[in-house]
PDB file of N, CA and C in Angstrom:
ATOM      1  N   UNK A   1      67.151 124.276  29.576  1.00  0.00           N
ATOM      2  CA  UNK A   1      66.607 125.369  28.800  1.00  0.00           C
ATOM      3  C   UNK A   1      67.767 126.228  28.296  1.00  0.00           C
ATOM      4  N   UNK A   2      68.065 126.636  27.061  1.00  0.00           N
ATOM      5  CA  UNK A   2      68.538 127.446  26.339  1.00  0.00           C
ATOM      6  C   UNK A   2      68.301 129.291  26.678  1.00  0.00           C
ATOM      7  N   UNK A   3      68.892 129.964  26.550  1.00  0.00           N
ATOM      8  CA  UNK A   3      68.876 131.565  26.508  1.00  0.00           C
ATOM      9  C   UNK A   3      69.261 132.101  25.035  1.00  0.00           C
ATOM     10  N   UNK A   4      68.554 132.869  24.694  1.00  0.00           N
ATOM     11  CA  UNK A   4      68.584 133.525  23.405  1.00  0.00           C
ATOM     12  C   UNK A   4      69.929 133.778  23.105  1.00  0.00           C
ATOM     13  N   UNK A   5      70.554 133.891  21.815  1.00  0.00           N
ATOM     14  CA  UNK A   5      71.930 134.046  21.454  1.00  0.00           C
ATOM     15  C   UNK A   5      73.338 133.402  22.058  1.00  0.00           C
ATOM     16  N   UNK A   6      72.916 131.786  22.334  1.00  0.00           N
ATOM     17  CA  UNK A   6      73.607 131.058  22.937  1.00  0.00           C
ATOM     18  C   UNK A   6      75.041 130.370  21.596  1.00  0.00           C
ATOM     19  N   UNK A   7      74.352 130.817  20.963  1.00  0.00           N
ATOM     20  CA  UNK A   7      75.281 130.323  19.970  1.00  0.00           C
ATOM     21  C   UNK A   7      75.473 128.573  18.691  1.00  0.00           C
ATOM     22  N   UNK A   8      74.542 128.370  19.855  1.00  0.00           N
ATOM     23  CA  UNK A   8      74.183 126.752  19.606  1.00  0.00           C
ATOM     24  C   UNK A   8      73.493 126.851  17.970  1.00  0.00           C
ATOM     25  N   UNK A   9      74.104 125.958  17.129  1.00  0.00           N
ATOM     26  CA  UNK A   9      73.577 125.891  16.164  1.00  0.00           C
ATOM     27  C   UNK A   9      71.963 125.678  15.955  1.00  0.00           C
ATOM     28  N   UNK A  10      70.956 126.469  14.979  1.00  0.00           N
ATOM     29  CA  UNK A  10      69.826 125.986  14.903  1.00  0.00           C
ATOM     30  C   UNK A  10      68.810 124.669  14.933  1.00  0.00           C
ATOM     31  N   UNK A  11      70.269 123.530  14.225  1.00  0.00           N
ATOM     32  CA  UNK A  11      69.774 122.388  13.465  1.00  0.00           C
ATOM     33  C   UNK A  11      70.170 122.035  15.166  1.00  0.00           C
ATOM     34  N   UNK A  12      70.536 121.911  16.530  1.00  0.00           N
ATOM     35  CA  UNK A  12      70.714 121.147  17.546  1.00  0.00           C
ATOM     36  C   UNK A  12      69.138 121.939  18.986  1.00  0.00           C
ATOM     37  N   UNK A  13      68.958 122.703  17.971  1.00  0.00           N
ATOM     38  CA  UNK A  13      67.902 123.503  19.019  1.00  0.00           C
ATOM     39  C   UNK A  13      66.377 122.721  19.040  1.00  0.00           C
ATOM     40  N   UNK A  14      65.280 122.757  19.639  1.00  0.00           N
ATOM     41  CA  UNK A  14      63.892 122.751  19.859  1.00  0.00           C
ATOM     42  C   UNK A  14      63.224 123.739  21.089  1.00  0.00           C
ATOM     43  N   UNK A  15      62.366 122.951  20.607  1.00  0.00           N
ATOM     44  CA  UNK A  15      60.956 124.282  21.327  1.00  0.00           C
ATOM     45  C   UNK A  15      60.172 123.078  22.413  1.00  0.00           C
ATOM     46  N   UNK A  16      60.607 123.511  24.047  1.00  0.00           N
ATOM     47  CA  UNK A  16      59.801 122.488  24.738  1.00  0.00           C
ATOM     48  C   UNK A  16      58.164 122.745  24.789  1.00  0.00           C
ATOM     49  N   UNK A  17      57.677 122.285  25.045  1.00  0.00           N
ATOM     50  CA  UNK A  17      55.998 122.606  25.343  1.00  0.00           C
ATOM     51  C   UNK A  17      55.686 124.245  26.172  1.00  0.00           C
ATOM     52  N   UNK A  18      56.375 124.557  26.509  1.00  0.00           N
ATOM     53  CA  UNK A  18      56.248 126.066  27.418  1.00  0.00           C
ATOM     54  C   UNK A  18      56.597 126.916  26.414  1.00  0.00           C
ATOM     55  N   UNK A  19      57.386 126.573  25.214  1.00  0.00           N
ATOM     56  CA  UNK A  19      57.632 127.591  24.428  1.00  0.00           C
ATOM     57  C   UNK A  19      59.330 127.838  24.691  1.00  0.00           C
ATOM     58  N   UNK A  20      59.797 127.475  25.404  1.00  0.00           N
ATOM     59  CA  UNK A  20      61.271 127.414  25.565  1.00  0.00           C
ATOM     60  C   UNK A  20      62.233 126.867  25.238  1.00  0.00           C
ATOM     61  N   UNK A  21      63.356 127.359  24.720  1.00  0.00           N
ATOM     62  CA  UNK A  21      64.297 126.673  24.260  1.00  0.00           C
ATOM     63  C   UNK A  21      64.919 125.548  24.457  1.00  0.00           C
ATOM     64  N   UNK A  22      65.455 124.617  24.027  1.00  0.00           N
ATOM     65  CA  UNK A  22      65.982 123.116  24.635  1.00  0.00           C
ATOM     66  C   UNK A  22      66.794 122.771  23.534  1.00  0.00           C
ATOM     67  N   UNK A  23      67.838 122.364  23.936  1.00  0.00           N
ATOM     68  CA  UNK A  23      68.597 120.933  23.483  1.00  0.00           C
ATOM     69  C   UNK A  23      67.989 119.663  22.727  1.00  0.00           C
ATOM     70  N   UNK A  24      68.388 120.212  21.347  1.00  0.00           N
ATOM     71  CA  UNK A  24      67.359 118.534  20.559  1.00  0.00           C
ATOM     72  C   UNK A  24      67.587 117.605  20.749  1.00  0.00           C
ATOM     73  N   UNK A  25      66.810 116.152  21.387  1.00  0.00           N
ATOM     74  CA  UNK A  25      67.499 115.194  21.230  1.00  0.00           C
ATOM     75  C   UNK A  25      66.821 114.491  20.359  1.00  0.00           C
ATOM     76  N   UNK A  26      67.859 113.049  20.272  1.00  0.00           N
ATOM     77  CA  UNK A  26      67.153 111.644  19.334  1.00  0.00           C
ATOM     78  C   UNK A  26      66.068 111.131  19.729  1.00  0.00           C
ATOM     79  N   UNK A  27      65.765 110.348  18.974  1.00  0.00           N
ATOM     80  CA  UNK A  27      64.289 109.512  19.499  1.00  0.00           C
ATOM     81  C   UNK A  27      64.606 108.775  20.671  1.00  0.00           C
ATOM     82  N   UNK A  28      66.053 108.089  20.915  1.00  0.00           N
ATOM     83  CA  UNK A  28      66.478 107.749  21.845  1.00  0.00           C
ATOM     84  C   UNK A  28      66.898 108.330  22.926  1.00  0.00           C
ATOM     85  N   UNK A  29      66.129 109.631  22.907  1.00  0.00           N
ATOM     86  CA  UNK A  29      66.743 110.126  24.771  1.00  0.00           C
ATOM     87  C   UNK A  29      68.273 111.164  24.340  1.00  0.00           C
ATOM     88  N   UNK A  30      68.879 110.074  23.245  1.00  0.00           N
ATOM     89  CA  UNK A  30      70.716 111.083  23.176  1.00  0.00           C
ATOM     90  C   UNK A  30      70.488 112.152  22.936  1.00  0.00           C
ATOM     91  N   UNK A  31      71.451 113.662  23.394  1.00  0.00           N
ATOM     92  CA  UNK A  31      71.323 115.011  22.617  1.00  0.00           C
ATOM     93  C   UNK A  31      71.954 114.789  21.358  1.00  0.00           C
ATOM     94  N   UNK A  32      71.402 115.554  20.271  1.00  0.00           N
ATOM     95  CA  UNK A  32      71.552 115.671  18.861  1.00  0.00           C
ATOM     96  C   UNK A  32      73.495 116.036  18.682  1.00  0.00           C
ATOM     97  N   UNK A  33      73.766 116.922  19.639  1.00  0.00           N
ATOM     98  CA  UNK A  33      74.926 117.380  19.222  1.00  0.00           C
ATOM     99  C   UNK A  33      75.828 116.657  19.571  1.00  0.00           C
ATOM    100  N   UNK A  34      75.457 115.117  20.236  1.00  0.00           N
ATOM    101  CA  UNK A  34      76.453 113.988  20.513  1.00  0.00           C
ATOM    102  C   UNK A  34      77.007 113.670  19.461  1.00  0.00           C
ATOM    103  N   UNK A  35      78.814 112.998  19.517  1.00  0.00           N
ATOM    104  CA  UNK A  35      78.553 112.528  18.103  1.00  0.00           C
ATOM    105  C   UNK A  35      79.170 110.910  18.719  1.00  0.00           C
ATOM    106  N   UNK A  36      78.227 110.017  18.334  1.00  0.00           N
ATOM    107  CA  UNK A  36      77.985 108.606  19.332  1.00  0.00           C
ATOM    108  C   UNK A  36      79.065 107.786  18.970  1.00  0.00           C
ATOM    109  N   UNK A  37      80.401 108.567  17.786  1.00  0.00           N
ATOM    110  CA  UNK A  37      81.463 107.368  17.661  1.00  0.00           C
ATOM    111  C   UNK A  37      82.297 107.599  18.825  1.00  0.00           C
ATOM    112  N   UNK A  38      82.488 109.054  18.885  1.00  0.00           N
ATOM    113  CA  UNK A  38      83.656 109.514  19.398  1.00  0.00           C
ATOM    114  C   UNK A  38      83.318 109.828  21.202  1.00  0.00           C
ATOM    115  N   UNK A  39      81.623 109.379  21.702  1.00  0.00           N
ATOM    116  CA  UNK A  39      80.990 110.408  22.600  1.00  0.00           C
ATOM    117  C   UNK A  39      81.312 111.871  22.884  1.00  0.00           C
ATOM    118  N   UNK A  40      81.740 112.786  22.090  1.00  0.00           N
ATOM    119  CA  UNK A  40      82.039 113.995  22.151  1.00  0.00           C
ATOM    120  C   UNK A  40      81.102 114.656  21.955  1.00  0.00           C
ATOM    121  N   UNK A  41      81.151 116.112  22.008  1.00  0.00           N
ATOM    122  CA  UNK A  41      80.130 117.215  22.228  1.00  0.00           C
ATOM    123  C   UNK A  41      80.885 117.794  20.981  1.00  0.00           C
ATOM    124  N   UNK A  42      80.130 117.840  19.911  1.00  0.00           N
ATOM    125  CA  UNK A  42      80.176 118.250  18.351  1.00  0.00           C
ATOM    126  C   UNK A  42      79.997 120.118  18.545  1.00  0.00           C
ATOM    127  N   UNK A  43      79.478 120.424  19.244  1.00  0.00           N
ATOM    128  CA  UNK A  43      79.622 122.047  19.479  1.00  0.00           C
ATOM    129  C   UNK A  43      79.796 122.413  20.605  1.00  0.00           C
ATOM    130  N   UNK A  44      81.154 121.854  21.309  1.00  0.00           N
ATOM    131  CA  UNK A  44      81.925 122.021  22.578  1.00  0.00           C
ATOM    132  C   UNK A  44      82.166 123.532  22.896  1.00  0.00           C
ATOM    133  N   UNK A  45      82.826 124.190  21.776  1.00  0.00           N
ATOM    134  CA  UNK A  45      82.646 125.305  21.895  1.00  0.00           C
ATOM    135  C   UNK A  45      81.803 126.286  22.667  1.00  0.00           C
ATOM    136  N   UNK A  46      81.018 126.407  21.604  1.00  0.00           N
ATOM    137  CA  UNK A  46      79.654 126.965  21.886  1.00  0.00           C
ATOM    138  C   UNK A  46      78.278 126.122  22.799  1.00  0.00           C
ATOM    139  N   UNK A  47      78.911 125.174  23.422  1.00  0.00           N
ATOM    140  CA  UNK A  47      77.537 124.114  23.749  1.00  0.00           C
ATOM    141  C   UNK A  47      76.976 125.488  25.220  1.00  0.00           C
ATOM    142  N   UNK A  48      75.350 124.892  25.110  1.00  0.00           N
ATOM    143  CA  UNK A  48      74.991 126.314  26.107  1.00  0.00           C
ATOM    144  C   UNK A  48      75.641 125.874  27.827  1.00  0.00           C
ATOM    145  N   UNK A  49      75.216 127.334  28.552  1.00  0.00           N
ATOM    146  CA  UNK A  49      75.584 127.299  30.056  1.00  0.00           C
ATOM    147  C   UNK A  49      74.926 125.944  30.315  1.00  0.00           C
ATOM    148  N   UNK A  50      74.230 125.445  30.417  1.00  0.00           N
ATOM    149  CA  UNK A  50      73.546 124.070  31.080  1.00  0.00           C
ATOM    150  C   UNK A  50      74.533 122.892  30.818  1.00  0.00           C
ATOM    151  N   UNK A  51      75.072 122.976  29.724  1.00  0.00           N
ATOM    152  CA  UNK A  51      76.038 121.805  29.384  1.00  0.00           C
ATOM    153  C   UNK A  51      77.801 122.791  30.398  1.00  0.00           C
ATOM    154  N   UNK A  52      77.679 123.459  30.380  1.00  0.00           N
ATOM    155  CA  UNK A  52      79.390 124.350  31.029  1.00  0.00           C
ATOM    156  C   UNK A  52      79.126 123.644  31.934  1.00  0.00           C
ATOM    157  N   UNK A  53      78.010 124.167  32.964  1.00  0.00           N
ATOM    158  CA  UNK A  53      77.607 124.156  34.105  1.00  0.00           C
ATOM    159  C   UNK A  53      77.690 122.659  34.933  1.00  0.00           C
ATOM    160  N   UNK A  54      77.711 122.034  34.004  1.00  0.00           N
ATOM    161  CA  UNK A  54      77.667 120.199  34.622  1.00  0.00           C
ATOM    162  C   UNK A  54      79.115 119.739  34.391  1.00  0.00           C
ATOM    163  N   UNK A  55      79.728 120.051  35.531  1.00  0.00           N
ATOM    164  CA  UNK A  55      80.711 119.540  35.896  1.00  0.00           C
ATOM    165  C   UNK A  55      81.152 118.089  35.965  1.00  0.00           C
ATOM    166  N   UNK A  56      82.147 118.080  35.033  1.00  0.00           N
ATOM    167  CA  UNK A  56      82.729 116.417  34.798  1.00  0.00           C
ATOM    168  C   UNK A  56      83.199 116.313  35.714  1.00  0.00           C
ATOM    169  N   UNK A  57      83.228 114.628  35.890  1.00  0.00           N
ATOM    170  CA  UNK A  57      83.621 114.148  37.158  1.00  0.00           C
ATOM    171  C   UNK A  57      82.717 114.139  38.624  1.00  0.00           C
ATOM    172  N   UNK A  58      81.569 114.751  38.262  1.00  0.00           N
ATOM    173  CA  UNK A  58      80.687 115.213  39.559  1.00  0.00           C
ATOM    174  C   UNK A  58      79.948 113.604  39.703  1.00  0.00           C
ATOM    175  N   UNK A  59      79.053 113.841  40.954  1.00  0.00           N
ATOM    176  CA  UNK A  59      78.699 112.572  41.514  1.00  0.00           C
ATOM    177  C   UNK A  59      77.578 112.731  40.346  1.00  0.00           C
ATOM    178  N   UNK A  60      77.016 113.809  40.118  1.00  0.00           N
ATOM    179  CA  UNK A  60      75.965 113.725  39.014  1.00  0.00           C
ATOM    180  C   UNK A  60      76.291 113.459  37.633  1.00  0.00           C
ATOM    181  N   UNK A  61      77.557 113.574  37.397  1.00  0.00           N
ATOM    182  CA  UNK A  61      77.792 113.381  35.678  1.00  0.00           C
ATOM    183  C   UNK A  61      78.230 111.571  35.802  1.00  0.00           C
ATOM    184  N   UNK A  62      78.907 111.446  37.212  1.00  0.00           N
ATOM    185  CA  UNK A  62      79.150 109.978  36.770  1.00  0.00           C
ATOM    186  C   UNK A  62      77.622 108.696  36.821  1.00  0.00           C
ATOM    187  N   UNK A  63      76.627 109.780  37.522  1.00  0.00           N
ATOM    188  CA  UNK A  63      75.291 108.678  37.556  1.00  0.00           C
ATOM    189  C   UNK A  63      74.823 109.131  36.139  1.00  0.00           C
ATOM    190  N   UNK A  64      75.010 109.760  35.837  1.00  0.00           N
ATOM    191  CA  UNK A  64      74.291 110.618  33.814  1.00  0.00           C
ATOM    192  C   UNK A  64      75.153 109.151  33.202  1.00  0.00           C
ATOM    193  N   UNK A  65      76.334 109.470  33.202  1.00  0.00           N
ATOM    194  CA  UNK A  65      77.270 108.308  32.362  1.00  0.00           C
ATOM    195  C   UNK A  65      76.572 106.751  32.911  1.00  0.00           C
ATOM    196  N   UNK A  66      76.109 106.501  33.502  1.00  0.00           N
ATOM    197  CA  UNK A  66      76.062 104.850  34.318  1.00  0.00           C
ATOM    198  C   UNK A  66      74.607 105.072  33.794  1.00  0.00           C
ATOM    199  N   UNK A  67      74.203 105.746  33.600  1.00  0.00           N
ATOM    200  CA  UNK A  67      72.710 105.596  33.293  1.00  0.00           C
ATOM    201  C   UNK A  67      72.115 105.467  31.514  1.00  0.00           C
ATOM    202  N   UNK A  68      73.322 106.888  30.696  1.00  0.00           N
ATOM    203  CA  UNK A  68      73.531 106.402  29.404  1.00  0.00           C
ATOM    204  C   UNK A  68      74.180 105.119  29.013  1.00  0.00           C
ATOM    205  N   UNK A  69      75.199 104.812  29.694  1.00  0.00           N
ATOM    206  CA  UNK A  69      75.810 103.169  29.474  1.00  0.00           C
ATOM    207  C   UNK A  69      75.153 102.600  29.400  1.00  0.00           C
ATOM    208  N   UNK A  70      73.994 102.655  30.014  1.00  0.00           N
ATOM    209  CA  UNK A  70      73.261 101.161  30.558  1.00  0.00           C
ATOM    210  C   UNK A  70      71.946 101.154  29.089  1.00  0.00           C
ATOM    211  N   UNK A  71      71.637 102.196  29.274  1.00  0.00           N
ATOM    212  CA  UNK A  71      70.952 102.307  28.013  1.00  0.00           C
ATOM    213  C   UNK A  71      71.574 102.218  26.747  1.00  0.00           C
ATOM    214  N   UNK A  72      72.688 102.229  26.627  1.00  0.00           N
ATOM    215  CA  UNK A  72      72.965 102.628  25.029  1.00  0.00           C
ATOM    216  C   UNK A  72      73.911 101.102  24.876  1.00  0.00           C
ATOM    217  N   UNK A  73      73.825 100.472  25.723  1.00  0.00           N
ATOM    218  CA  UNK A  73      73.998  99.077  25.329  1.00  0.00           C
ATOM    219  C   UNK A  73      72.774  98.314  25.642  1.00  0.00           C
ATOM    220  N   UNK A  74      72.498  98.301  26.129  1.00  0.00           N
ATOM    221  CA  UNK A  74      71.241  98.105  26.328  1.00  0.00           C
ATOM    222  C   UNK A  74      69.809  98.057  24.650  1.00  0.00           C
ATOM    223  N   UNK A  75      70.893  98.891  24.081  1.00  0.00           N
ATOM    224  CA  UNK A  75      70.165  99.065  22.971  1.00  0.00           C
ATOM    225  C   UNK A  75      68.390 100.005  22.422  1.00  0.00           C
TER     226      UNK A  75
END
């Protein structure tokens, strides 16, 4: 979930079912602000606390990564 005046561009934002802010993604599950040549975070900058907050390298970002891999070859 997003907090008001996060900075995050409009065109990467949505509205979950509660009415709350979120992270847009693709039809495929990816967040919008991926950019899938480079896997980078296209508004690194500004990306919200939820994306700061997830620490690279954690036991949780490396099962996130093993889990997008598997899918995104996977096709």
């Amino acid at each position: 979930m997003l907090l008001t005046d996060t900075g995050v561009p409009e065109r990467f934002i949505d509205e979950d079912d509660w009415g709350g802010q979120v992270m847009r993604r693709l039809d495929d599950g990816w967040c919008a602000a991926l950019d899938r040549d480079s896997m980078r975070c296209t508004i690194y900058i500004r990306r919200p606390l939820i994306c700061r907050e997830f620490e690279l390298g954690s036991d949780d970002c490396l099962e996130e990564r093993k889990g997008s891999a598997r899918a995104y070859l996977d096709g």
